[in-house]
C-alpha atoms as a PDB file:
ATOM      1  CA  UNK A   1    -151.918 118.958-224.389  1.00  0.00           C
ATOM      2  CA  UNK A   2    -153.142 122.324-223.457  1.00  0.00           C
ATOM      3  CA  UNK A   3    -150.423 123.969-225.534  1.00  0.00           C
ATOM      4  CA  UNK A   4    -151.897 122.455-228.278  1.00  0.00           C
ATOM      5  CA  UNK A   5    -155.579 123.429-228.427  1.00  0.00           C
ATOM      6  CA  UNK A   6    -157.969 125.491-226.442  1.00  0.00           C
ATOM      7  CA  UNK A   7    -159.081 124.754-222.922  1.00  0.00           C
ATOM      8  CA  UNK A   8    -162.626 124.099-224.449  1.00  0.00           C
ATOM      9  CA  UNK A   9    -161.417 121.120-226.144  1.00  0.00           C
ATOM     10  CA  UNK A  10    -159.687 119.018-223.535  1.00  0.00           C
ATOM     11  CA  UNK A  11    -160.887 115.647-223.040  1.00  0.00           C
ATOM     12  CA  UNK A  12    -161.771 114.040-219.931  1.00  0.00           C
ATOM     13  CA  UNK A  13    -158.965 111.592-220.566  1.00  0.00           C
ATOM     14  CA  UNK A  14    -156.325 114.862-220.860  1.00  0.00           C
ATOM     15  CA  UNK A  15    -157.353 116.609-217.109  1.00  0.00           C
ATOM     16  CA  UNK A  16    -156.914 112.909-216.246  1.00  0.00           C
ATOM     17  CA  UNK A  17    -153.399 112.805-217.665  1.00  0.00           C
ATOM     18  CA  UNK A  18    -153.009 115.894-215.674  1.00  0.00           C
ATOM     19  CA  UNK A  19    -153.893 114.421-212.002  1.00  0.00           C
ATOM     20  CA  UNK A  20    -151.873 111.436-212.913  1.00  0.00           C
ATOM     21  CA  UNK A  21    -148.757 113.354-213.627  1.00  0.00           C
ATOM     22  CA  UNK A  22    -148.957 115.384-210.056  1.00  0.00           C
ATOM     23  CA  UNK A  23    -150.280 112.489-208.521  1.00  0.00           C
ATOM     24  CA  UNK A  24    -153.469 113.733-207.890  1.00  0.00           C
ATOM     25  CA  UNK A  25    -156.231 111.211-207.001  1.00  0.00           C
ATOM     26  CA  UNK A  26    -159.595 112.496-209.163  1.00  0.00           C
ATOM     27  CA  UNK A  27    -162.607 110.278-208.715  1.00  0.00           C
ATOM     28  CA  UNK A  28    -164.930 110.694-212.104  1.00  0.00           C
ATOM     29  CA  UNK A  29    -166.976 113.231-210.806  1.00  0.00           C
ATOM     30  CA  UNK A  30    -164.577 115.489-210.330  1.00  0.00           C
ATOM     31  CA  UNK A  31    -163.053 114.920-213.478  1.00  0.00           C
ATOM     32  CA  UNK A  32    -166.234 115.335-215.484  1.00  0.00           C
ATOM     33  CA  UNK A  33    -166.943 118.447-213.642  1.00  0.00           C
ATOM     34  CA  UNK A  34    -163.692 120.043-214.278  1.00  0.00           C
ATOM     35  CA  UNK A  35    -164.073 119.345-218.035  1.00  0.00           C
ATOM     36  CA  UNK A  36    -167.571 121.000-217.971  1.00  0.00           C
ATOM     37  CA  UNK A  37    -166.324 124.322-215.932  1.00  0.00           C
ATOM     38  CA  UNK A  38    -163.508 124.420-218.517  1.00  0.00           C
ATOM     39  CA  UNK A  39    -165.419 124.025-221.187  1.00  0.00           C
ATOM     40  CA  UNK A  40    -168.174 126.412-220.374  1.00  0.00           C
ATOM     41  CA  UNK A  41    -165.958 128.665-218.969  1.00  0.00           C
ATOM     42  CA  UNK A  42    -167.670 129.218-215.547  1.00  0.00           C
ATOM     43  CA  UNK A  43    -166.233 129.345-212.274  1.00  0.00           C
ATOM     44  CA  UNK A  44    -165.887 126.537-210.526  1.00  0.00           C
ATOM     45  CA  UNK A  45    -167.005 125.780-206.596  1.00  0.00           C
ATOM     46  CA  UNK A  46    -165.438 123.275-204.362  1.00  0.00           C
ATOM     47  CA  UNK A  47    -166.680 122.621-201.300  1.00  0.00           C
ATOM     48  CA  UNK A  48    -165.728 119.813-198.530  1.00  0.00           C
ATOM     49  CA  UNK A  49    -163.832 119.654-195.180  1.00  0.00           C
ATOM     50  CA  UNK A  50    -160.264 120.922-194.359  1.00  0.00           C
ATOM     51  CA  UNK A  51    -157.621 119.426-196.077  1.00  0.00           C
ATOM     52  CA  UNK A  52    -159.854 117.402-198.506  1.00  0.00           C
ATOM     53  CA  UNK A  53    -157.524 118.321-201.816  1.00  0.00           C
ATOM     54  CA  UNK A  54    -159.604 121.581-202.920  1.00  0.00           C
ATOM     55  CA  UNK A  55    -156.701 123.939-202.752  1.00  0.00           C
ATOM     56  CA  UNK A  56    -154.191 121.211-204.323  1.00  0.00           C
ATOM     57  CA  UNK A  57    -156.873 121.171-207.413  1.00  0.00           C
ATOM     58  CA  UNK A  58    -156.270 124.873-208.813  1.00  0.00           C
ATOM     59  CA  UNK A  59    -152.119 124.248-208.016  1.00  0.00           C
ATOM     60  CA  UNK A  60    -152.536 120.966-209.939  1.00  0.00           C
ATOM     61  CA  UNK A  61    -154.332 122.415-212.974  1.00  0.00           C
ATOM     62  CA  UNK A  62    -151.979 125.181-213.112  1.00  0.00           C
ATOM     63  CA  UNK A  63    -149.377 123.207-213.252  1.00  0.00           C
ATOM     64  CA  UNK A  64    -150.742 121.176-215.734  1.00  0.00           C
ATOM     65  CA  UNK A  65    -151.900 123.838-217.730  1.00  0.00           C
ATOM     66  CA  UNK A  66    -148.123 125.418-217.627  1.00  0.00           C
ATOM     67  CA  UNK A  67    -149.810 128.817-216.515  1.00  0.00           C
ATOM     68  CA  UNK A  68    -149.900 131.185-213.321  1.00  0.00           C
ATOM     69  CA  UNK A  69    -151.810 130.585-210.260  1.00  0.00           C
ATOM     70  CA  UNK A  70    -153.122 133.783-208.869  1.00  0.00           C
ATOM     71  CA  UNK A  71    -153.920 133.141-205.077  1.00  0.00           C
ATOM     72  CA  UNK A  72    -156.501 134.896-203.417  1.00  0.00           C
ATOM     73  CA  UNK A  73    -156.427 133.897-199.874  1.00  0.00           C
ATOM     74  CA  UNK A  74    -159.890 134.847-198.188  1.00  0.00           C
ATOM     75  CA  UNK A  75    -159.817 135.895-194.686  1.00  0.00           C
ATOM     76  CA  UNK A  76    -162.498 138.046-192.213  1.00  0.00           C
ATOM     77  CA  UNK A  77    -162.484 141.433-193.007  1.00  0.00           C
ATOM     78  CA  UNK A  78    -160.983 141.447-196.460  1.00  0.00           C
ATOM     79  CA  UNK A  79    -161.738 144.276-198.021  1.00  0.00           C
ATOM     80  CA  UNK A  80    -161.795 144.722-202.431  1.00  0.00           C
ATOM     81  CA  UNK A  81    -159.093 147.112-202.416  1.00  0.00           C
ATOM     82  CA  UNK A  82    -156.847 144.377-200.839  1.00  0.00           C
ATOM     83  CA  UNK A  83    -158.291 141.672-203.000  1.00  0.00           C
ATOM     84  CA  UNK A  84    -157.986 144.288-206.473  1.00  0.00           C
ATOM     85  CA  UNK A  85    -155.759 147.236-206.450  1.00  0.00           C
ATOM     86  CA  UNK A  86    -154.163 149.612-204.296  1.00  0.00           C
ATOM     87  CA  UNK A  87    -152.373 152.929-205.384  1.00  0.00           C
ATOM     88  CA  UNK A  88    -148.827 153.671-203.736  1.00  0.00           C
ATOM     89  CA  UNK A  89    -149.438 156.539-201.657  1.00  0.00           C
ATOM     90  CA  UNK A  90    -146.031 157.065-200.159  1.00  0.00           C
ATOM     91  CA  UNK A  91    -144.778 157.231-204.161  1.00  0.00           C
ATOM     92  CA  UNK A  92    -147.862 159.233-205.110  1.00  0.00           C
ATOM     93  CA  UNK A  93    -147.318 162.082-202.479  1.00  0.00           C
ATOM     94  CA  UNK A  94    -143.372 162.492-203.015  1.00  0.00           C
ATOM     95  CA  UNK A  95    -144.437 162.978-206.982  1.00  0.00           C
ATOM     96  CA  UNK A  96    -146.716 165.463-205.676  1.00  0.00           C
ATOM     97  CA  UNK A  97    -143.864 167.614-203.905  1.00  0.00           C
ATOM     98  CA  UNK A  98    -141.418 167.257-206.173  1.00  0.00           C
ATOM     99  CA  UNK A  99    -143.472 169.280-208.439  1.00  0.00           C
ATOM    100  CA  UNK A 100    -145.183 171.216-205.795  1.00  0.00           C
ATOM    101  CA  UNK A 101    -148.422 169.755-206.907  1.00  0.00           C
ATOM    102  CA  UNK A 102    -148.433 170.967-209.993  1.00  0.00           C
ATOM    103  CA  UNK A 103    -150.198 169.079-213.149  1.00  0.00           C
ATOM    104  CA  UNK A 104    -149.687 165.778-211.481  1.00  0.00           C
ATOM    105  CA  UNK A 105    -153.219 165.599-210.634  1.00  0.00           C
ATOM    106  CA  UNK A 106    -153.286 162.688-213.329  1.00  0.00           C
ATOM    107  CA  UNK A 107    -149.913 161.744-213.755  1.00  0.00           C
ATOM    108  CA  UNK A 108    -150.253 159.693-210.244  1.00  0.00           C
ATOM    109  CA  UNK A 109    -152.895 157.844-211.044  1.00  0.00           C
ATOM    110  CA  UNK A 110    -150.949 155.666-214.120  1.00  0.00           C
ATOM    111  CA  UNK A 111    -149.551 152.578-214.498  1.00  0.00           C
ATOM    112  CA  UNK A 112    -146.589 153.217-211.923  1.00  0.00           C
ATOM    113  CA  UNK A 113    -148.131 153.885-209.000  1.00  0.00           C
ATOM    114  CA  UNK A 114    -150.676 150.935-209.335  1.00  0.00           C
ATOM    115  CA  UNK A 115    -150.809 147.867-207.137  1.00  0.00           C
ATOM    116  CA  UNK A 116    -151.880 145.037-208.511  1.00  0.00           C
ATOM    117  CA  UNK A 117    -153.827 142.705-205.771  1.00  0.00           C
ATOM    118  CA  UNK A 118    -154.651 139.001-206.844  1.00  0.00           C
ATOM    119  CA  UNK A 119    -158.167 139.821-208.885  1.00  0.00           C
ATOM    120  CA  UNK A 120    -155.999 142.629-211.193  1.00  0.00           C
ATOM    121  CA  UNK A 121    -153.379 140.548-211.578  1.00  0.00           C
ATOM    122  CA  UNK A 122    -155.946 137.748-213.202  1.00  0.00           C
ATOM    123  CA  UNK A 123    -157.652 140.062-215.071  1.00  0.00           C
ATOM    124  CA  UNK A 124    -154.596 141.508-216.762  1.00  0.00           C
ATOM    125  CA  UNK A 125    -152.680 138.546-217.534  1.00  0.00           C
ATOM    126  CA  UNK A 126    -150.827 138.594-220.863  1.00  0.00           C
ATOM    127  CA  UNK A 127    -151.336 136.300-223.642  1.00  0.00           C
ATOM    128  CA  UNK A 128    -151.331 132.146-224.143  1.00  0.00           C
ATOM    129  CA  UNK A 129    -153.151 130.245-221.551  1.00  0.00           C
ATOM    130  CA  UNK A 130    -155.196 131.886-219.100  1.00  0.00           C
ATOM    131  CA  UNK A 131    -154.043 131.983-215.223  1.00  0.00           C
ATOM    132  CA  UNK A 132    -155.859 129.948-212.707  1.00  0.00           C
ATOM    133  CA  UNK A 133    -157.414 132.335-210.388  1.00  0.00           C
ATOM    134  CA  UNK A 134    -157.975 130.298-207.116  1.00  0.00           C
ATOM    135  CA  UNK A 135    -159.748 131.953-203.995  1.00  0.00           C
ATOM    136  CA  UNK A 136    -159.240 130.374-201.415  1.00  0.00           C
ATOM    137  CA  UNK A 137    -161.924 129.722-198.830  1.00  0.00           C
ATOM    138  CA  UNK A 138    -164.369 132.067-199.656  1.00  0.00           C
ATOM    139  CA  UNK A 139    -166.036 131.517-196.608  1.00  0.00           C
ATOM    140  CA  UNK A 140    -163.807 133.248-194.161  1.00  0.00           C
ATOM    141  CA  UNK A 141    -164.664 136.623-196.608  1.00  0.00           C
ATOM    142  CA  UNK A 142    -167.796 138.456-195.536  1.00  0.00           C
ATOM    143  CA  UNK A 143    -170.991 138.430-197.507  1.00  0.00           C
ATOM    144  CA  UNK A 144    -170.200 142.373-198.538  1.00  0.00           C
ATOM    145  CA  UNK A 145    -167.456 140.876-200.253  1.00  0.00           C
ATOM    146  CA  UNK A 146    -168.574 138.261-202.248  1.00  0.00           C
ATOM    147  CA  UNK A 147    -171.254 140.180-203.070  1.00  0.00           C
ATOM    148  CA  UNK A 148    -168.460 142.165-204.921  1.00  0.00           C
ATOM    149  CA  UNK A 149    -167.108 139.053-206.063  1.00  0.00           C
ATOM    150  CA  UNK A 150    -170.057 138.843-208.057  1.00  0.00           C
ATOM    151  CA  UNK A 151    -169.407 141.432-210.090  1.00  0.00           C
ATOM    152  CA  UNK A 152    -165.713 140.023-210.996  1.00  0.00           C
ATOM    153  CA  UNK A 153    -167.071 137.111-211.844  1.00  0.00           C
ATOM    154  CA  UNK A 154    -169.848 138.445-213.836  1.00  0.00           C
ATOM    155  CA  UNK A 155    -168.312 140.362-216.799  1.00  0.00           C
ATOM    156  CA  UNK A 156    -164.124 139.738-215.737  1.00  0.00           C
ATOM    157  CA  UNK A 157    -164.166 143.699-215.863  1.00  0.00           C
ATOM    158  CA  UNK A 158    -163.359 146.376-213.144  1.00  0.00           C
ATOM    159  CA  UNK A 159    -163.463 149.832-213.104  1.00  0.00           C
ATOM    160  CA  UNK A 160    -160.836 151.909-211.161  1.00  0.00           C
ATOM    161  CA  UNK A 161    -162.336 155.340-211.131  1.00  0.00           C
ATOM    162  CA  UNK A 162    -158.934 157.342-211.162  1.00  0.00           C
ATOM    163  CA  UNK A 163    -158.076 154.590-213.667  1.00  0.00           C
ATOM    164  CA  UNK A 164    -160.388 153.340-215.825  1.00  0.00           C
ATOM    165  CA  UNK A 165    -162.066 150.071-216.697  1.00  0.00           C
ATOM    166  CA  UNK A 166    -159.694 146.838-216.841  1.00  0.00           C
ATOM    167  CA  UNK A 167    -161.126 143.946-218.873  1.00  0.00           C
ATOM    168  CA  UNK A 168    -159.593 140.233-218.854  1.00  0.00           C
ATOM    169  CA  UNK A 169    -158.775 139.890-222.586  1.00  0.00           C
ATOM    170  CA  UNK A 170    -159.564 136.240-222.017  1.00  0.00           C
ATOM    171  CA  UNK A 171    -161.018 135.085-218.466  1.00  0.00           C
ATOM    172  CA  UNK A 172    -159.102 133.274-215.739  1.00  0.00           C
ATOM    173  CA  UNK A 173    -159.367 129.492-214.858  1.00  0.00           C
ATOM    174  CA  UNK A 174    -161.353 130.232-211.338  1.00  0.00           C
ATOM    175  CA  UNK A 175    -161.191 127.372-208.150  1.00  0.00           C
ATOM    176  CA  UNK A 176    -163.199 128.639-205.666  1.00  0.00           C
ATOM    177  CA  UNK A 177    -162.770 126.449-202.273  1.00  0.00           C
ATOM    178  CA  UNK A 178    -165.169 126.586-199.660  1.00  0.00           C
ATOM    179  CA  UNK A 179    -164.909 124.936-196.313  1.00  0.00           C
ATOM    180  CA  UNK A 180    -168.309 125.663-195.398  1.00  0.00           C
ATOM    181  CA  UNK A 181    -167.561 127.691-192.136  1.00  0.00           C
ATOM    182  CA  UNK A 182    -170.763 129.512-193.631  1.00  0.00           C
ATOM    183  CA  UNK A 183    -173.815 129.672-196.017  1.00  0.00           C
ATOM    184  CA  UNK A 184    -172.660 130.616-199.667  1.00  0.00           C
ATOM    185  CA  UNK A 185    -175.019 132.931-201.644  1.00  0.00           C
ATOM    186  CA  UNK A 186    -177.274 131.461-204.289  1.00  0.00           C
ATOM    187  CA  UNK A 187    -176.116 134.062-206.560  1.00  0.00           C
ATOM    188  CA  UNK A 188    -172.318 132.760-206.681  1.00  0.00           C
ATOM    189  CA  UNK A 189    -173.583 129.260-206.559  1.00  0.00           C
ATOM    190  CA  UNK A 190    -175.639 130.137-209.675  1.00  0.00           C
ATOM    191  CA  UNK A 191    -172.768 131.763-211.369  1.00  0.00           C
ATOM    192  CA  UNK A 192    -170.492 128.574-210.681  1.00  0.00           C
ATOM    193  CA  UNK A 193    -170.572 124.995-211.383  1.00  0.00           C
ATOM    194  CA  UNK A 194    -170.445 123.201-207.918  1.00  0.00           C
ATOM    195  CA  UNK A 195    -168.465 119.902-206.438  1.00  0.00           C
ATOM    196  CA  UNK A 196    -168.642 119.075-203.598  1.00  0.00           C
ATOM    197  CA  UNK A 197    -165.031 117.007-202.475  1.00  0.00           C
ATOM    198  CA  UNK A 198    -166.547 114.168-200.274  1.00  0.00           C
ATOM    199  CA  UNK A 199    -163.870 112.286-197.790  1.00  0.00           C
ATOM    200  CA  UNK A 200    -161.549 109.322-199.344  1.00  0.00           C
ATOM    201  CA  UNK A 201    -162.687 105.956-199.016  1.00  0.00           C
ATOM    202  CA  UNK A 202    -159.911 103.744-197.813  1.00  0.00           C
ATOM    203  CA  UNK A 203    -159.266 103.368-200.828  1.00  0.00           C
ATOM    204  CA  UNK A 204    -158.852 106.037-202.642  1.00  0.00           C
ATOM    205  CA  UNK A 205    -156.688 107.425-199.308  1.00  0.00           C
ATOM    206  CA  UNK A 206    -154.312 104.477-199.993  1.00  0.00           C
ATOM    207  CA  UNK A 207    -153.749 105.294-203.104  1.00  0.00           C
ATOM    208  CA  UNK A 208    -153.244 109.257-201.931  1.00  0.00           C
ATOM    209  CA  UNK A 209    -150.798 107.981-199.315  1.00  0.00           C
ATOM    210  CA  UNK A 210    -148.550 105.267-201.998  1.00  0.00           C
ATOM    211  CA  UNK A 211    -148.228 108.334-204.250  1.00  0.00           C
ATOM    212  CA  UNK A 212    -147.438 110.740-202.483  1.00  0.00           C
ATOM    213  CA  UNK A 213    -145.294 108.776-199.389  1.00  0.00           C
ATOM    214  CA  UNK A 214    -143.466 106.156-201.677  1.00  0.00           C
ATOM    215  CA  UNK A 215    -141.315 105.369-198.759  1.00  0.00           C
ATOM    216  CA  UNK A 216    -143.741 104.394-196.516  1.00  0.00           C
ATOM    217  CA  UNK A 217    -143.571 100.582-196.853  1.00  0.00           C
ATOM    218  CA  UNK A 218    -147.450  99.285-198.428  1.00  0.00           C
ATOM    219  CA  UNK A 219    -148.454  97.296-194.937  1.00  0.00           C
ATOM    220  CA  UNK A 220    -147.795 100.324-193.231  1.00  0.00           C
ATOM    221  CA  UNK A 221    -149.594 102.609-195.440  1.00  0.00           C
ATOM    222  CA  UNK A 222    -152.856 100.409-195.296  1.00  0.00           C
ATOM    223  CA  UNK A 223    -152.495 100.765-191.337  1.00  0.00           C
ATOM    224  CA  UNK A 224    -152.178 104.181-191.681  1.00  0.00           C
ATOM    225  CA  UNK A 225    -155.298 104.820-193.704  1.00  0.00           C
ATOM    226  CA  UNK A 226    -157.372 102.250-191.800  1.00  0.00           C
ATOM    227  CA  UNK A 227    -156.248 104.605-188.456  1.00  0.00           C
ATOM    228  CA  UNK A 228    -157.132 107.639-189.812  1.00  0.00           C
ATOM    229  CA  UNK A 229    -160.551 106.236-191.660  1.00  0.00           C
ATOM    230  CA  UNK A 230    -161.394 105.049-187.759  1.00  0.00           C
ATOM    231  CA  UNK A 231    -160.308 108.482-186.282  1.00  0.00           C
ATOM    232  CA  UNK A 232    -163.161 110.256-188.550  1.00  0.00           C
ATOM    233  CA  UNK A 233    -165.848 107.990-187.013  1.00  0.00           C
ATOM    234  CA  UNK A 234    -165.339 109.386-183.778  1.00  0.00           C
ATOM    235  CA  UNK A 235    -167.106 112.321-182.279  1.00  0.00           C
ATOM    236  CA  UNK A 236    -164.051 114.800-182.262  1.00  0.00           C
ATOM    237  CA  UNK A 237    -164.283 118.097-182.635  1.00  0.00           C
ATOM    238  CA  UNK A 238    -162.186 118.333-186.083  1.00  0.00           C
ATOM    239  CA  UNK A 239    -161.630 115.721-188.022  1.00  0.00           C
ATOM    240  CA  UNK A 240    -158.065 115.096-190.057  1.00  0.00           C
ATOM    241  CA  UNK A 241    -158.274 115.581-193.676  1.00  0.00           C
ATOM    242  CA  UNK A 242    -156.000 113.994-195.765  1.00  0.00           C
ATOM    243  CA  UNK A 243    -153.579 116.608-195.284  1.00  0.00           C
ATOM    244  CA  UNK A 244    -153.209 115.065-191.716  1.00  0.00           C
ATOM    245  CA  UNK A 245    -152.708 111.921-193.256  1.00  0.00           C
ATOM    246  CA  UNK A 246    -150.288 112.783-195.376  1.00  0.00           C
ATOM    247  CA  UNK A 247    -148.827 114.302-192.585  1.00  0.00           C
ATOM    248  CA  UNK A 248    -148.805 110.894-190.436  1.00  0.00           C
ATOM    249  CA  UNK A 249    -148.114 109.043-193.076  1.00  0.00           C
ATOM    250  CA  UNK A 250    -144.612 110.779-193.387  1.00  0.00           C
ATOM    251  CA  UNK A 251    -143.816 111.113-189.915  1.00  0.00           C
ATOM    252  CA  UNK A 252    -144.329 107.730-189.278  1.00  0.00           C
ATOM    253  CA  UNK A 253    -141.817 106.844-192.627  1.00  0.00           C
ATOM    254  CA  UNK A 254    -139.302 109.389-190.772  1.00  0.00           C
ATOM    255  CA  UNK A 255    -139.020 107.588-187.153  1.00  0.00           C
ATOM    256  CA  UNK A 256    -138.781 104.437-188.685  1.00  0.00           C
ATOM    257  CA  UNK A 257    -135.668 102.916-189.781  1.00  0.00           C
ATOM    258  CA  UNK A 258    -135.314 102.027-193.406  1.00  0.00           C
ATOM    259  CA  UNK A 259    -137.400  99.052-194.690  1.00  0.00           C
ATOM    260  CA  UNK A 260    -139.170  98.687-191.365  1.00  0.00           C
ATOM    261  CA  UNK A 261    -142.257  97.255-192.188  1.00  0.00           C
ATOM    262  CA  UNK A 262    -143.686  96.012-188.257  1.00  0.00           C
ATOM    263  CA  UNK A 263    -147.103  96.871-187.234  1.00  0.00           C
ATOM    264  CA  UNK A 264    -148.056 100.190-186.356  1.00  0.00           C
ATOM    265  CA  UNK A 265    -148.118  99.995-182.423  1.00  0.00           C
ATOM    266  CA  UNK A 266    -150.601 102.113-179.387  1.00  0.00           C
ATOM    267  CA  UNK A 267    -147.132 103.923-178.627  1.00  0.00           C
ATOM    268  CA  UNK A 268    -146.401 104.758-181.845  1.00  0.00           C
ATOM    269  CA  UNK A 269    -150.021 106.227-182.678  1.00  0.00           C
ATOM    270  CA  UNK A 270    -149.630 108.183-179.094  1.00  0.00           C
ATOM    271  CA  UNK A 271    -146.238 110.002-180.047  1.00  0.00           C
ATOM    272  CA  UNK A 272    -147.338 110.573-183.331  1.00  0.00           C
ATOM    273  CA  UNK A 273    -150.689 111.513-183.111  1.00  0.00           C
ATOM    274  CA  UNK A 274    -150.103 115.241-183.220  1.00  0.00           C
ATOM    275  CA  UNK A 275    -150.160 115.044-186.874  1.00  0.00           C
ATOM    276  CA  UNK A 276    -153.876 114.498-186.991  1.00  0.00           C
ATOM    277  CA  UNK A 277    -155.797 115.642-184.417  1.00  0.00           C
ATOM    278  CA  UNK A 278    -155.094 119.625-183.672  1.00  0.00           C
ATOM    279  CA  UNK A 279    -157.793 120.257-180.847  1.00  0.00           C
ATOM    280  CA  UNK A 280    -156.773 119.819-177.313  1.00  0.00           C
ATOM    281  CA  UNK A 281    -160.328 117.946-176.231  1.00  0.00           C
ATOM    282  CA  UNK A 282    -159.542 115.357-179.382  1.00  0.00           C
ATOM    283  CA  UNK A 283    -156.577 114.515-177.794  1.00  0.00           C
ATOM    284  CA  UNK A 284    -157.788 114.286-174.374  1.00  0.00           C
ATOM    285  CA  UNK A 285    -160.434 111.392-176.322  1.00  0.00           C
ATOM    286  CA  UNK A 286    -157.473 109.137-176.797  1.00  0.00           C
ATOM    287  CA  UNK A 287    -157.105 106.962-174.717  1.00  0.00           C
ATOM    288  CA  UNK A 288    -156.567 102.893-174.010  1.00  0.00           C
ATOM    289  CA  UNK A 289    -159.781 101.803-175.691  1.00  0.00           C
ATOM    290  CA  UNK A 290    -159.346 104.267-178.349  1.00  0.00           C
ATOM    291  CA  UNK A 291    -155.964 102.544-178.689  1.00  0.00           C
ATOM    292  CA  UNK A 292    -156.826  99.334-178.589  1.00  0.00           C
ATOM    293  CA  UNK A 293    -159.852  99.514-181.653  1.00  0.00           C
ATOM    294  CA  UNK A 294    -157.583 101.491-183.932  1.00  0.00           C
ATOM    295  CA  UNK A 295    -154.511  99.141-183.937  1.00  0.00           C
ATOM    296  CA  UNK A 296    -156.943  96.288-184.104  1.00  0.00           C
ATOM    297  CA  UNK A 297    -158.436  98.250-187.456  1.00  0.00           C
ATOM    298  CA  UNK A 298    -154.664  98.559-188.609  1.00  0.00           C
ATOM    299  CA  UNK A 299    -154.338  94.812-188.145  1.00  0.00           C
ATOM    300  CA  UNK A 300    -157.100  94.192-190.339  1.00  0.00           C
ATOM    301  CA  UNK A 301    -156.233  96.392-193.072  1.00  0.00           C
ATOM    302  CA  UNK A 302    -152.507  95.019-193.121  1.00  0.00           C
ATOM    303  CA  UNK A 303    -154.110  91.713-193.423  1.00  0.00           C
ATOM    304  CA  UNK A 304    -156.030  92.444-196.067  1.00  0.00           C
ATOM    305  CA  UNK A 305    -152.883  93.832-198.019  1.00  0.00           C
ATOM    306  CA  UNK A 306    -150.822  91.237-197.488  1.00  0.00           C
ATOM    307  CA  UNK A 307    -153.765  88.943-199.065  1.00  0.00           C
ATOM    308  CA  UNK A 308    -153.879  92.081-201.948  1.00  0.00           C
ATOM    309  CA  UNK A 309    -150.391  91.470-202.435  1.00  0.00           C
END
């Protein structure tokens, strides 16, 4: 469908085609807001707790889109050069003595010697459908640098001094994901439409969990979700995303044999439980009582899919 007319024109119903084919569950928020950052052509911010999909989003749309995804991991301390260009010094100076420095002056600073970093690399994609440009966790960067974000973001044009000025000859797809370690600027937030990814209900996390762990027998999978939706009412120091349920989810399809469909049991949550809780004083938190209240949630939720079914 996106082969076939320009990203302006896509339907709600085609980005929806898109999360169904990669098994990506879209509630109709996010869907509309997609449409409307595609369609405008503005950035678009998604913010929400660890593992809550937001990275998955610019993968899945670049996939659906049959394009590039240009990854801009965020991280303290990241400076533009390393998010934009570097030149290759080590190539630059042996130029410079194999002609004993003479009228190279220019000659280094050309196409070969250039590293591209993620924002260059979006900015001077070739032709057909534009790359999704997804930075990931903007949060972790330093206000210095998405202050020069800004300008990226502004015009999809850089100037390299030695260089010259690079503009996108049509702009990227941009994801930004936020976890919301931090404040975001009111500028970007201005320059971006914004979603923010609120936790599954049980049951849109079922449906997560059939897609994506087909294995996992349906009983079992209702447990599963009913544990992990208990687990995020508790006062622990980090919640699991659905990452971590996916994560349980398929470790507790791998130590079972095939077709076992029992009840999800204390022991089993206990020797499993490393897949969703990844703080020391969360696990310390789980004990008998703890126990006790999520198998008797699991119970409940299998009942209710049996009924379902």
């Amino acid at each position: 469908m996106a082969e076939s007319r320009g990203l302006a024109d896509l339907t709600e119903d085609d980005l929806r085609e898109i999360f169904e084919a990669a098994d990506y569950v879209a509630d109709e928020d996010l869907v509309t807001t997609v449409r409307l950052a595609l369609g405008m052509g503005k950035p678009l911010l998604v913010e929400g707790e660890p593992g809550a999909g937001k990275t998955e989003l610019g993968k899945v749309l670049a996939e659906g889109f049959d394009t590039d995804l240009v990854r801009l991991q965020c991280y303290e301390g990241l400076a533009a050069e390393h998010a934009l260009y570097e030149w290759n010094y080590t190539k630059q100076l042996l130029e410079i003595q194999s002609r004993d420095g003479e009228g190279v002056a220019e000659s280094v600073f050309s196409e070969d010697y250039l590293f591209e970093r993620p924002l260059l690399r979006a900015l001077r994609h070739g032709g057909g459908t534009p790359p999704v440009l997804l930075i990931d966790e903007i949060d972790r960067a330093d206000e210095e640098f998405e202050a020069f974000l800004l300008e990226v973001l502004s015009d999809f044009q850089v100037t390299i001094p030695e260089y010259g000025t690079v503009t996108a000859d049509q702009p990227p797809i941009v994801v930004i994901t936020s976890n919301r370690t931090r404040g975001l600027s009111d500028a970007l937030k201005r320059r971006c439409l914004y979603r923010y990814v609120e936790p599954p209900t049980f049951e849109e996390e079922l449906e997560i969990v059939r897609r994506k762990v087909p294995g996992l027998d349906a009983a079992v999978a209702a447990e599963v979700c009913a544990i992990v939706q208990q687990l995020r009412e508790e006062s622990f120091l980090k919640h699991p995303g659905v990452a971590e349920t996916l994560d349980w989810a398929r470790a507790v399809a791998m130590l079972r044999a095939d077709g076992d469909d029992s009840e999800i049991t204390p022991a089993e949550i206990e020797r499993t439980v490393s897949a969703l809780l990844k703080e020391a004083e969360d696990f310390q938190r789980v004990d008998t009582d703890l126990l006790d209240g999520l198998v008797d949630a699991a119970r409940e939720a299998r009942e209710a899919a049996e009924i379902d079914a």
